[in-house]
C-alpha atoms as a PDB file:
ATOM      1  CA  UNK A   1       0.000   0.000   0.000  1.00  0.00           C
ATOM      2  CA  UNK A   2       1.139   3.637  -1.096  1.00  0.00           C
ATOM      3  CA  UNK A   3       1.930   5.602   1.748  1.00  0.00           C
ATOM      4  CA  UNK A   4      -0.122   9.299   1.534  1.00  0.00           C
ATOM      5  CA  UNK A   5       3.071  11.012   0.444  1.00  0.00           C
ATOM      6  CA  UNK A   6       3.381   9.100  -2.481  1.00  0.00           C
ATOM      7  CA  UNK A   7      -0.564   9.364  -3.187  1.00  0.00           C
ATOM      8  CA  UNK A   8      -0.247  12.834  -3.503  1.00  0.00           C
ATOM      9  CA  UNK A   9       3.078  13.070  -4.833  1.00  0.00           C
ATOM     10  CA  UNK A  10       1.330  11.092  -7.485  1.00  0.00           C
ATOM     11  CA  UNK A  11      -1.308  13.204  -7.950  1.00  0.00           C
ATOM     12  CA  UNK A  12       0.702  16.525  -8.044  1.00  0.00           C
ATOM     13  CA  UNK A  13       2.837  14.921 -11.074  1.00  0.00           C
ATOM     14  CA  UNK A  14      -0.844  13.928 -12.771  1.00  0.00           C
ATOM     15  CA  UNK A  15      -1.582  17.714 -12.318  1.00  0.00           C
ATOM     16  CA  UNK A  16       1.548  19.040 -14.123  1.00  0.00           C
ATOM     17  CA  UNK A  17       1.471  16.532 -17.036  1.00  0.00           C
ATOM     18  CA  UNK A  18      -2.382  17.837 -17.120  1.00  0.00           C
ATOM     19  CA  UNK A  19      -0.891  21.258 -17.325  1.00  0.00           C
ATOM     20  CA  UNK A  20       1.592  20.733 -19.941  1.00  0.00           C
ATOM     21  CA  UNK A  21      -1.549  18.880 -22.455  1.00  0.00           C
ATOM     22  CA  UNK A  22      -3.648  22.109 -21.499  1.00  0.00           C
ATOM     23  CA  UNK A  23      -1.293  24.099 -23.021  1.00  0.00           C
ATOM     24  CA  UNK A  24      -0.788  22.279 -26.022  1.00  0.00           C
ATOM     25  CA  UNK A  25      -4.540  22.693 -26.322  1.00  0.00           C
ATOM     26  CA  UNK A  26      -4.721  26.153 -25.523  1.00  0.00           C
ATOM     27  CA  UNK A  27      -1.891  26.732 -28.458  1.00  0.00           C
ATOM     28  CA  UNK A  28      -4.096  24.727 -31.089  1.00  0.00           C
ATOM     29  CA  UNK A  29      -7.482  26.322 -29.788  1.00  0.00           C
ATOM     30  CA  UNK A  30      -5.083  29.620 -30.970  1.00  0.00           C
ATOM     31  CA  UNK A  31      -4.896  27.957 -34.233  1.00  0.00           C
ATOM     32  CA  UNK A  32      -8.755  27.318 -34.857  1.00  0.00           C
ATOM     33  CA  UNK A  33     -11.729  29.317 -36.289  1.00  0.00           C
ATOM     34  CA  UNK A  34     -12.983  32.280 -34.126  1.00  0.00           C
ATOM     35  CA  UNK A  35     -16.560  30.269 -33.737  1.00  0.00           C
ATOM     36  CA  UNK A  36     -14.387  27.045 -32.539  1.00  0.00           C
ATOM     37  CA  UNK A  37     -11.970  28.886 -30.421  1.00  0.00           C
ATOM     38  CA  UNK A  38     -14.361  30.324 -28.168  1.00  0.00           C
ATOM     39  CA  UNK A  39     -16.232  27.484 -27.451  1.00  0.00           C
ATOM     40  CA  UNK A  40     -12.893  25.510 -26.917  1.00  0.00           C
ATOM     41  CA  UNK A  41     -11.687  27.940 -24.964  1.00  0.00           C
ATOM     42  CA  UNK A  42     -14.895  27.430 -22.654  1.00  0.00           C
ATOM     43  CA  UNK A  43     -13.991  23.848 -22.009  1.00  0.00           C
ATOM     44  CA  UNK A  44     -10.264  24.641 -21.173  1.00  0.00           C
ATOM     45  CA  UNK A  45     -11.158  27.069 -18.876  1.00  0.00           C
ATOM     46  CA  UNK A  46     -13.793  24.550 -17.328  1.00  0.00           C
ATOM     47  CA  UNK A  47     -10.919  22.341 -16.875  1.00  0.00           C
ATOM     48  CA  UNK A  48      -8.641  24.665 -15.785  1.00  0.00           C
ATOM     49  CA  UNK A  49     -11.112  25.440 -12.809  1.00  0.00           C
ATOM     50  CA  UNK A  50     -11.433  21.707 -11.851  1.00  0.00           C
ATOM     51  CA  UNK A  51      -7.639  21.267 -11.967  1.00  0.00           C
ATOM     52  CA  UNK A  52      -7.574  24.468  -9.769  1.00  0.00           C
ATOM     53  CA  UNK A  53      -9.897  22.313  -7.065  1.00  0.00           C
ATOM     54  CA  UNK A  54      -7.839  19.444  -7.193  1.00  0.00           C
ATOM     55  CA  UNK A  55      -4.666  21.365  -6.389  1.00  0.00           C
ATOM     56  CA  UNK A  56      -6.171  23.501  -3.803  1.00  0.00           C
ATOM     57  CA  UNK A  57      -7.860  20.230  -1.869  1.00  0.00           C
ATOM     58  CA  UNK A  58      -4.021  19.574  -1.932  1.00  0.00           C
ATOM     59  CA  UNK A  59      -3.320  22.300  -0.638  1.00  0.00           C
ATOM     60  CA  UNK A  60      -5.779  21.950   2.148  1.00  0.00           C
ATOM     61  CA  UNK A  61      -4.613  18.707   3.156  1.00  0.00           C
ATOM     62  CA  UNK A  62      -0.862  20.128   3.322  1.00  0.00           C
ATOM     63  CA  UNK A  63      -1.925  23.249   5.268  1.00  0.00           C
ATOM     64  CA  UNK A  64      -3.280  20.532   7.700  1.00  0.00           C
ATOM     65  CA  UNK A  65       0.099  19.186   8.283  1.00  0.00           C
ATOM     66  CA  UNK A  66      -1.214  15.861   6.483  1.00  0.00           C
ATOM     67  CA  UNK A  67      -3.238  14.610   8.902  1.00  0.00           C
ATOM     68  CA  UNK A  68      -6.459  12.883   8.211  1.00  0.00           C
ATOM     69  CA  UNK A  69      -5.939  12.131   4.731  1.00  0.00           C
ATOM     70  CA  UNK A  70      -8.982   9.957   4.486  1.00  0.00           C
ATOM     71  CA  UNK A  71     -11.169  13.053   5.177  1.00  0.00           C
ATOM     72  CA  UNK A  72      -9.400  14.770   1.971  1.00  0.00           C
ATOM     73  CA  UNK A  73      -8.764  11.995   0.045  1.00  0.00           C
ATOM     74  CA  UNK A  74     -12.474  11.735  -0.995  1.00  0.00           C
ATOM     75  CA  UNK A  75     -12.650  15.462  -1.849  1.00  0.00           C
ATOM     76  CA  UNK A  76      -9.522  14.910  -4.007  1.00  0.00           C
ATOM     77  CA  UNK A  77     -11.127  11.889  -6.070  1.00  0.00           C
ATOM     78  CA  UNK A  78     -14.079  13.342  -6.657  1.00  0.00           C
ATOM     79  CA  UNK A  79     -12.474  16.199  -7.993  1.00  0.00           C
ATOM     80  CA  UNK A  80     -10.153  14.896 -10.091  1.00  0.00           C
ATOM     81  CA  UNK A  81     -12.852  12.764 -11.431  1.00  0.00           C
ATOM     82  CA  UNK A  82     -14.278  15.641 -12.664  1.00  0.00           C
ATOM     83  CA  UNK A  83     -11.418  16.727 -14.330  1.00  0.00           C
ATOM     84  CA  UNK A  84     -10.898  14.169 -16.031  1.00  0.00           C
ATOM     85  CA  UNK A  85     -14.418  13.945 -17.450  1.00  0.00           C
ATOM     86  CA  UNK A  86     -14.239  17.250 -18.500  1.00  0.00           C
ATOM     87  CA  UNK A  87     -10.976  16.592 -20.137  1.00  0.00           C
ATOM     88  CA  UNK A  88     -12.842  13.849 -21.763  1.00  0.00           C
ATOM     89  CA  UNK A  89     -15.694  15.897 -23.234  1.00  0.00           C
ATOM     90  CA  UNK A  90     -13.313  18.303 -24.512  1.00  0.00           C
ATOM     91  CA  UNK A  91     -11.221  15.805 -26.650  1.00  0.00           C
ATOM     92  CA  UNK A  92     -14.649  14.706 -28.232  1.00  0.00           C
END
């Protein structure tokens, strides 16, 4: 079993590679039609939002010195769950 360090350590490196493919979107959004850029550039800034909730639940859970992690780790999951659905939709 993972030890909660390396649970979020896991999810912090999930959150930059997530970055890095945002911007690659955010560059070909740039490249699109005006009608297809702004509603592309809807969806990335959903997703930027819900990657923003993710990191601040981290956050939250260092600022508590990493105790309880079971009462954050839900919280995290759902919202990364999110994220990645809406990372989903947008690729569609």
């Amino acid at each position: 079993m993972e030890s909660v360090g390396q649970e979020v350590g896991k999810i912090e490196i999930r959150l930059r590679q997530l970055g890095t493919r945002l911007d690659r979107l955010v560059a070909k959004a740039d490249e699109t039609g005006a009608e297809v850029k702004s509603e592309y550039r809807k969806q990335i800034d959903c997703i930027k939002d819900k990657r923003s909730v993710v990191q601040s639940k981290l956050t939250e859970f260092r600022a508590a010195n990493g105790q309880k992690w079971d009462n954050f780790k839900g919280g995290v999951e759902t919202a990364w769950h999110d994220l990645e659905n809406a990372f989903k939709a947008l690729k569609q």
